[in-house]
Protein backbone atom coordinates (compact mmCIF):
# COMPACT_ATOMS: atom_id res chain seq x y z
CA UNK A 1 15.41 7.93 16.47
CA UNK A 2 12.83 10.10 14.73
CA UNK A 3 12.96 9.74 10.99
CA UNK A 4 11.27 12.43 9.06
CA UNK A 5 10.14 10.91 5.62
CA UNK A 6 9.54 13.32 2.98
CA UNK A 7 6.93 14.16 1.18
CA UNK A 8 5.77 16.49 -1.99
CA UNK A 9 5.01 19.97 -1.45
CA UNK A 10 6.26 20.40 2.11
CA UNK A 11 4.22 17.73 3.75
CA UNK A 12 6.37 15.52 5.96
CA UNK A 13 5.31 12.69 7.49
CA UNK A 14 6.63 11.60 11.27
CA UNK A 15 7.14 7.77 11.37
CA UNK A 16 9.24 6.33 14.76
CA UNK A 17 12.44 3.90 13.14
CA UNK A 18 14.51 1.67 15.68
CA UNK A 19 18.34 0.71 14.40
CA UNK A 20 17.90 -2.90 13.08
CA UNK A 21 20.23 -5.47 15.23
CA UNK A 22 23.63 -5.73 13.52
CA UNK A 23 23.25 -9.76 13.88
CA UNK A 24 20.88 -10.12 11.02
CA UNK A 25 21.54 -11.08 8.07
CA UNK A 26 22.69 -8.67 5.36
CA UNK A 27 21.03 -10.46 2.83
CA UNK A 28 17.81 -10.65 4.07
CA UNK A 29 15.09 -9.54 1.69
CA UNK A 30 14.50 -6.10 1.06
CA UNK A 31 11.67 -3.97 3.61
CA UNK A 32 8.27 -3.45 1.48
CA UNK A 33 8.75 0.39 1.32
CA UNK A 34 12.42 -0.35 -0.47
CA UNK A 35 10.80 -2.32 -3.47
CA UNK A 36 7.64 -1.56 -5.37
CA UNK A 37 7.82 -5.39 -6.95
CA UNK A 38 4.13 -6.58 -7.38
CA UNK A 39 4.71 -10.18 -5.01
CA UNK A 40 1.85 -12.49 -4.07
CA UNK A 41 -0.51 -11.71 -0.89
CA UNK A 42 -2.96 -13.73 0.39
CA UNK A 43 -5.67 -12.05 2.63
CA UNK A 44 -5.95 -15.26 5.19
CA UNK A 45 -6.67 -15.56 8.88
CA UNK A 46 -4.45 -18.27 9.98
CA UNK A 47 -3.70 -18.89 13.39
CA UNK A 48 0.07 -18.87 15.11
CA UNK A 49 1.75 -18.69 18.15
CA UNK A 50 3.78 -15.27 18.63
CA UNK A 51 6.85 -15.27 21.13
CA UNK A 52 8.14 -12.01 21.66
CA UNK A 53 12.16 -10.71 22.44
CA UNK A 54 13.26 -7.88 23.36
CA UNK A 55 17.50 -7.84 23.55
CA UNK A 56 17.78 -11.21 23.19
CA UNK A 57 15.15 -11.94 25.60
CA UNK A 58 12.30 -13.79 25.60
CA UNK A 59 8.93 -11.20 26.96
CA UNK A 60 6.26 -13.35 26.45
CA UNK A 61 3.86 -15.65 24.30
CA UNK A 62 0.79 -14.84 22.46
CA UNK A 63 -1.97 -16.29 20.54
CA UNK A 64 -2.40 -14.16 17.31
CA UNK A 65 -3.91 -14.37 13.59
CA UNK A 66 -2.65 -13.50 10.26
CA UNK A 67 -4.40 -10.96 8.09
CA UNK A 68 -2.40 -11.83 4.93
CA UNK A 69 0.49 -13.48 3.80
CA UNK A 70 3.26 -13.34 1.44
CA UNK A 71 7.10 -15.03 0.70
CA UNK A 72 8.99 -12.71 2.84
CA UNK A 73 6.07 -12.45 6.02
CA UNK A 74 2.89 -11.63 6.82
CA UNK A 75 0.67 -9.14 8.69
CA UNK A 76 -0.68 -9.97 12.43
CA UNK A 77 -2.42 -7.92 15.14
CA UNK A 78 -1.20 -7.61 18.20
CA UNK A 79 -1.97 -6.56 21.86
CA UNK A 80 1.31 -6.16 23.09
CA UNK A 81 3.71 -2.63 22.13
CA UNK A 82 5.82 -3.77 19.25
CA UNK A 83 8.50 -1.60 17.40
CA UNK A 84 10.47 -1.35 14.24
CA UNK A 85 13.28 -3.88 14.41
CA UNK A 86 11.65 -6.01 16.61
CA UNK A 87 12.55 -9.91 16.56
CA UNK A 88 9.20 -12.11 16.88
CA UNK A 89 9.03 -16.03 16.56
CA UNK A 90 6.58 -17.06 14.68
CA UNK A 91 4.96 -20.69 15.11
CA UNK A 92 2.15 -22.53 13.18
CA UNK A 93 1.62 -26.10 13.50
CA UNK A 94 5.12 -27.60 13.54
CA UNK A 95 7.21 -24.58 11.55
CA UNK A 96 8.54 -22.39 13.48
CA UNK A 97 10.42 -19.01 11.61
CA UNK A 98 12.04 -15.75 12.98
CA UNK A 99 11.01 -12.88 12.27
CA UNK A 100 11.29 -8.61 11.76
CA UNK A 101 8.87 -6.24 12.44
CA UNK A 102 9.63 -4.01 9.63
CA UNK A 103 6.08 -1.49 10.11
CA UNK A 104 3.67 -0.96 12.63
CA UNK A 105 0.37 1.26 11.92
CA UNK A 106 -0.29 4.54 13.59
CA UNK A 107 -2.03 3.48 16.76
CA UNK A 108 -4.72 6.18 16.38
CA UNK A 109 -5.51 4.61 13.24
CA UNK A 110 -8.06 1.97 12.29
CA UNK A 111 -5.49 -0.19 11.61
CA UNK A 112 -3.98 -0.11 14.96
CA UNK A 113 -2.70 -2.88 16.49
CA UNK A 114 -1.47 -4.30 13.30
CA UNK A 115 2.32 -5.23 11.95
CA UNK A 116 4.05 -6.52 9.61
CA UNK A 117 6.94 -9.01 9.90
CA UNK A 118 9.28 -10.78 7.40
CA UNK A 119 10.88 -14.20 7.91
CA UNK A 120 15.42 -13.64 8.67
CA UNK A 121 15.72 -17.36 10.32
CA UNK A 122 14.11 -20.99 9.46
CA UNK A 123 13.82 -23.26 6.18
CA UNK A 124 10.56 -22.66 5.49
CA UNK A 125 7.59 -20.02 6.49
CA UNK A 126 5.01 -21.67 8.66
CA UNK A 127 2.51 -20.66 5.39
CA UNK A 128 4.46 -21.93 2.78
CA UNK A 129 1.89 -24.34 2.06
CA UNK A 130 -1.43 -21.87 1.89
CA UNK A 131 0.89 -19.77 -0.30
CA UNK A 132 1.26 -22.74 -2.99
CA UNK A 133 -2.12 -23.76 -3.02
CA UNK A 134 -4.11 -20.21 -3.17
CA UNK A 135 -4.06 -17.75 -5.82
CA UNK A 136 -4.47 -13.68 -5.32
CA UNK A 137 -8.10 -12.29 -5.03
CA UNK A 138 -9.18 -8.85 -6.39
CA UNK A 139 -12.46 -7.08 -5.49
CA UNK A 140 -14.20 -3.87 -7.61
CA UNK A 141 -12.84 -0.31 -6.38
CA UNK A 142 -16.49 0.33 -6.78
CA UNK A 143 -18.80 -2.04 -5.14
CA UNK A 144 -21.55 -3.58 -7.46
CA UNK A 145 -19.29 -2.36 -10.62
CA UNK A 146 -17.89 -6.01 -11.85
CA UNK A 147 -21.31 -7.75 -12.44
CA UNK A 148 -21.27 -10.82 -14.63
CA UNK A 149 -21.42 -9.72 -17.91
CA UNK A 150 -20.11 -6.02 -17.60
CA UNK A 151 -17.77 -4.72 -19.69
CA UNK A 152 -17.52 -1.63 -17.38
CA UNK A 153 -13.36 -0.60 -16.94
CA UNK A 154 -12.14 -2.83 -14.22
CA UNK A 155 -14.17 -6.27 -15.42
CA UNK A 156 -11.79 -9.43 -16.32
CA UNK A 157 -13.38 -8.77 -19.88
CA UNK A 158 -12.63 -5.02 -20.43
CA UNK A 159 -8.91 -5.12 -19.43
CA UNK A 160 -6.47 -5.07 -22.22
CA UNK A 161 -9.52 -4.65 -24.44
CA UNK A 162 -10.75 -1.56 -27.23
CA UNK A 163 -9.69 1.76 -25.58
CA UNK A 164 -11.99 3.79 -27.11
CA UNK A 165 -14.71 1.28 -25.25
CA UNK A 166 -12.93 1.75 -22.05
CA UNK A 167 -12.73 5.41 -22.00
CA UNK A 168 -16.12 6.21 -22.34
CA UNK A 169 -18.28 3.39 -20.29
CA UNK A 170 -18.19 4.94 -17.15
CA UNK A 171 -21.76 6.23 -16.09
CA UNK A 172 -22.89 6.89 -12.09
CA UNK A 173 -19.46 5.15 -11.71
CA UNK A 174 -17.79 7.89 -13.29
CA UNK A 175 -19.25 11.00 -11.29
CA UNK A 176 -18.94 9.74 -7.99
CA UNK A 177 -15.04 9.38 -9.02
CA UNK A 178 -14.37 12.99 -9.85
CA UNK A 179 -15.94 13.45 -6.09
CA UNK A 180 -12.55 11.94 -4.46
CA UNK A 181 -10.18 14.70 -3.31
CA UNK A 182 -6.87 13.88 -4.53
CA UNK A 183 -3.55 14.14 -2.27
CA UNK A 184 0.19 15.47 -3.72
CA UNK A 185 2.04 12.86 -2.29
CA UNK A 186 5.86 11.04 -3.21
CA UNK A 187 6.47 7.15 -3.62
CA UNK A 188 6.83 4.44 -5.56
CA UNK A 189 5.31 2.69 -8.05
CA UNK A 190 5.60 -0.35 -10.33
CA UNK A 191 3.83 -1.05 -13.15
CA UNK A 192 3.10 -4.24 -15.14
CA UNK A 193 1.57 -4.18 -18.37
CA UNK A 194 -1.56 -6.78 -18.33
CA UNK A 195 -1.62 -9.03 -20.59
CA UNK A 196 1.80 -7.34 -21.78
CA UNK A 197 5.43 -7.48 -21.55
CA UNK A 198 5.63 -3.99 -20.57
CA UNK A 199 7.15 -3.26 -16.70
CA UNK A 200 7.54 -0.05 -15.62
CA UNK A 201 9.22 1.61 -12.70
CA UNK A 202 7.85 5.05 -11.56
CA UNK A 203 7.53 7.48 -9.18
CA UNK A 204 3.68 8.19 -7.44
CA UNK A 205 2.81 11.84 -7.30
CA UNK A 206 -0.54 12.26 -6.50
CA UNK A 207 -3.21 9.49 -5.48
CA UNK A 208 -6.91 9.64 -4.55
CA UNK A 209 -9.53 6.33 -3.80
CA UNK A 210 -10.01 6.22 -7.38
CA UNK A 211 -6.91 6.95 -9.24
CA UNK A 212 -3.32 8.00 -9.18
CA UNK A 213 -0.69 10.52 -10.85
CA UNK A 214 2.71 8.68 -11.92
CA UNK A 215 5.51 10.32 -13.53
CA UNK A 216 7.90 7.59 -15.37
CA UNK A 217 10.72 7.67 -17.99
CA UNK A 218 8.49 5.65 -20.28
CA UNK A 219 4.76 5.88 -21.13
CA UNK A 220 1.92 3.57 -22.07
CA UNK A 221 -0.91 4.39 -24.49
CA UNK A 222 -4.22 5.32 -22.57
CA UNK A 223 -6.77 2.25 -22.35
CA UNK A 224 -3.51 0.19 -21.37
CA UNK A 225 -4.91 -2.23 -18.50
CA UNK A 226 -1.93 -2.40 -15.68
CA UNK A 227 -1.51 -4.03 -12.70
CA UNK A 228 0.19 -1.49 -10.11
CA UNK A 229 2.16 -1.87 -6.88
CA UNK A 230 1.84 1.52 -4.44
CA UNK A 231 4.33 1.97 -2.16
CA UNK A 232 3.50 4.60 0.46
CA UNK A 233 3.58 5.77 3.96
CA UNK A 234 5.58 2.20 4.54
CA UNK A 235 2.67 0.12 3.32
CA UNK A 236 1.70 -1.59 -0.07
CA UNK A 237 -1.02 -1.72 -2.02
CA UNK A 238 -1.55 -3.47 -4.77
CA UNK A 239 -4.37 -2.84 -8.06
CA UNK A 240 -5.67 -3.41 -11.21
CA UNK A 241 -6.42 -0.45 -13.89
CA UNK A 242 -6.08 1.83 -16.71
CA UNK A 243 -4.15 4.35 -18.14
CA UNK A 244 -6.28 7.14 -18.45
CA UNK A 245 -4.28 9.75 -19.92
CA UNK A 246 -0.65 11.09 -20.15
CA UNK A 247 0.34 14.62 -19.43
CA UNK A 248 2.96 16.83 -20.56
CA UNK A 249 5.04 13.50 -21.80
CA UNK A 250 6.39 12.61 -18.44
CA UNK A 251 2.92 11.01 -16.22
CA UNK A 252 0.38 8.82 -16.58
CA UNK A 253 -3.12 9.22 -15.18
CA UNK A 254 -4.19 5.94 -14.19
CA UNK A 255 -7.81 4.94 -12.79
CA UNK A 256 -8.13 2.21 -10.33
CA UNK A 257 -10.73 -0.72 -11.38
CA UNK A 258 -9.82 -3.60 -8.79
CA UNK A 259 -7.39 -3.39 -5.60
CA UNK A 260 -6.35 -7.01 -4.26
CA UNK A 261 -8.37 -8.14 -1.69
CA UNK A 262 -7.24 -7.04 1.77
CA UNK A 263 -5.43 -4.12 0.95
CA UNK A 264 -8.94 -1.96 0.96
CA UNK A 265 -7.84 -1.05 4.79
CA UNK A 266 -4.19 -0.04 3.55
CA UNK A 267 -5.60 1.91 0.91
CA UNK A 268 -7.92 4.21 3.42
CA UNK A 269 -5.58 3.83 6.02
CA UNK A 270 -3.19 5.71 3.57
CA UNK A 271 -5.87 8.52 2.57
CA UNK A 272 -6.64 9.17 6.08
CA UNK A 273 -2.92 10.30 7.03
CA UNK A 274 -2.78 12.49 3.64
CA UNK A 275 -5.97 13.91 4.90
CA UNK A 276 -4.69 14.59 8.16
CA UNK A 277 -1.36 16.20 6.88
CA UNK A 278 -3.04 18.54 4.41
CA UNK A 279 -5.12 19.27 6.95
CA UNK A 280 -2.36 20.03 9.45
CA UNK A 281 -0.60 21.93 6.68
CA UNK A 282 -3.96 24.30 6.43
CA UNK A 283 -4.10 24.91 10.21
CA UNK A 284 -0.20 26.31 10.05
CA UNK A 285 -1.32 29.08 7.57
CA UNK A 286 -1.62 32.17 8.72
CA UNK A 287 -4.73 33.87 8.63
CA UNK A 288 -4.82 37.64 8.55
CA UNK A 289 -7.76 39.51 10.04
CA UNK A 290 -6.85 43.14 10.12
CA UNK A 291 -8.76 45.14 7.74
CA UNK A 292 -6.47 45.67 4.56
CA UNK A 293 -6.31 49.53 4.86
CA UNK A 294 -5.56 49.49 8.51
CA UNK A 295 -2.54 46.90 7.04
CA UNK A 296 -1.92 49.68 4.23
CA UNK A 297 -2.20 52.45 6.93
């Protein structure tokens, strides 16, 4: 079945969705795209053993790694054609857990090959352990911009800190951010207050490499450091950052510092289909070349 998620502003994105098999459980955890919740990820290469099923049927065995992991499942490359509802055993060592594909990337993507799977059958994930024992990673938006000492937006020091210091110490930084085309786009968004009590739920309007757009019910003063969750085009990406301003009462401009390690490829993979689309949407125009008095003639 072709499922045509919408998007702001007439751009629609075409993603391929297969009926999940009415044996699983109803109470399985929710699909990434269905819950903005900020969970734990791991960016890990661990290797398991992948048997494949098709209809009940066993279609194979492969050797595969992880990219990263979380609670619910990780994400694995594959050679084989996997879709959307797909059941895939999953062994490491001696655990052993069923599994849902619940996204695949675009295969004409840099990211093809790639899935993502969460756990419906077995006690434990095979990398409950690695889970428990490692803590989340997060690298500089901007390469080089976190060095020791910095109180640049984005370092461990300047989050949560003086505003007023925040909004201004930008530099080269700075301009090559305003350079980043920015893409009207719907989706979700949760944010967490750093540092804070303060959790908000929003909606994601527009997004670039640097920064984002998000209208929500509630605002937070500018200089607020927040760690986000960016649900879009079925993937998630998590972040560190700042409010940078609020508009009209109803969104927050926020500026990306720090996105969690591994989810740099989500992030562009995400840019590159907006770029596409608006592209698309500019070739669909149409462009008249008859001389205006002819037209009036």
């Amino acid at each position: 079945m072709l499922t045509r998620v919408p998007r702001s502003r007439g751009i629609t994105v075409n993603e391929i969705i297969q009926p999940q098999p009415d044996a699983l459980p109803r109470d399985a955890a929710p699909r990434p795209q269905e819950s903005a919740t900020v969970e734990k990820l791991i960016h890990l290469a661990l290797p398991v053993r992948l048997t494949h099923m098709r209809d009940g049927i066993r279609t194979g065995i492969e050797l595969a790694c992880t990219y990263d992991i979380h609670p619910r499942g990780a994400r694995l490359l594959t050679s084989r054609n996997v879709k959307v509802g797909d059941l895939i055993t999953v062994e490491r060592g001696r655990q052993k857990s069923v599994c849902q594909v619940v996204w695949t990337a675009d295969p004409d993507s840099t990211l093809r090959g790639q899935f993502t799977v969460e756990c419906v059958e077995g006690s434990r994930i095979p990398w409950e352990e690695e889970l428990r024992q490692m803590e989340e990673q997060y690298l500089p938006v901007i390469p080089g911009s976190n060095e020791p000492g910095s109180n640049k937006p984005g370092s461990s020091r300047s989050f949560g800190r003086n505003p007023k210091t925040t909004m201004n110490a930008f530099g080269r930084g700075e301009q090559n951010r305003r350079r980043r085309p920015r893409y009207d786009v719907e989706g979700d968004a949760d944010l967490a207050e750093i540092g804070g009590g303060s959790r908000l739920d929003g909606r994601l309007e527009q997004i670039s490499e640097y920064g984002c757009l998000v209208s929500a019910g509630d605002l937070l003063t500018p200089g607020t450091g927040l760690r986000l969750a960016l649900n879009i085009c079925d993937v998630s990406v998590a972040l560190r950052g700042h409010v940078r301003y609020t508009a009209q009462n109803r969104a927050m401009g926020v500026e990306f510092q720090e996105i969690r390690q591994g989810d740099r490829p989500l992030l562009d993979y995400v840019l590159t289909r907006l770029r596409k689309l608006r592209a698309y949407d500019f070739a669909d125009l149409e462009v008249v070349t008859e001389p205006m008095a002819a037209v009036a003639g």
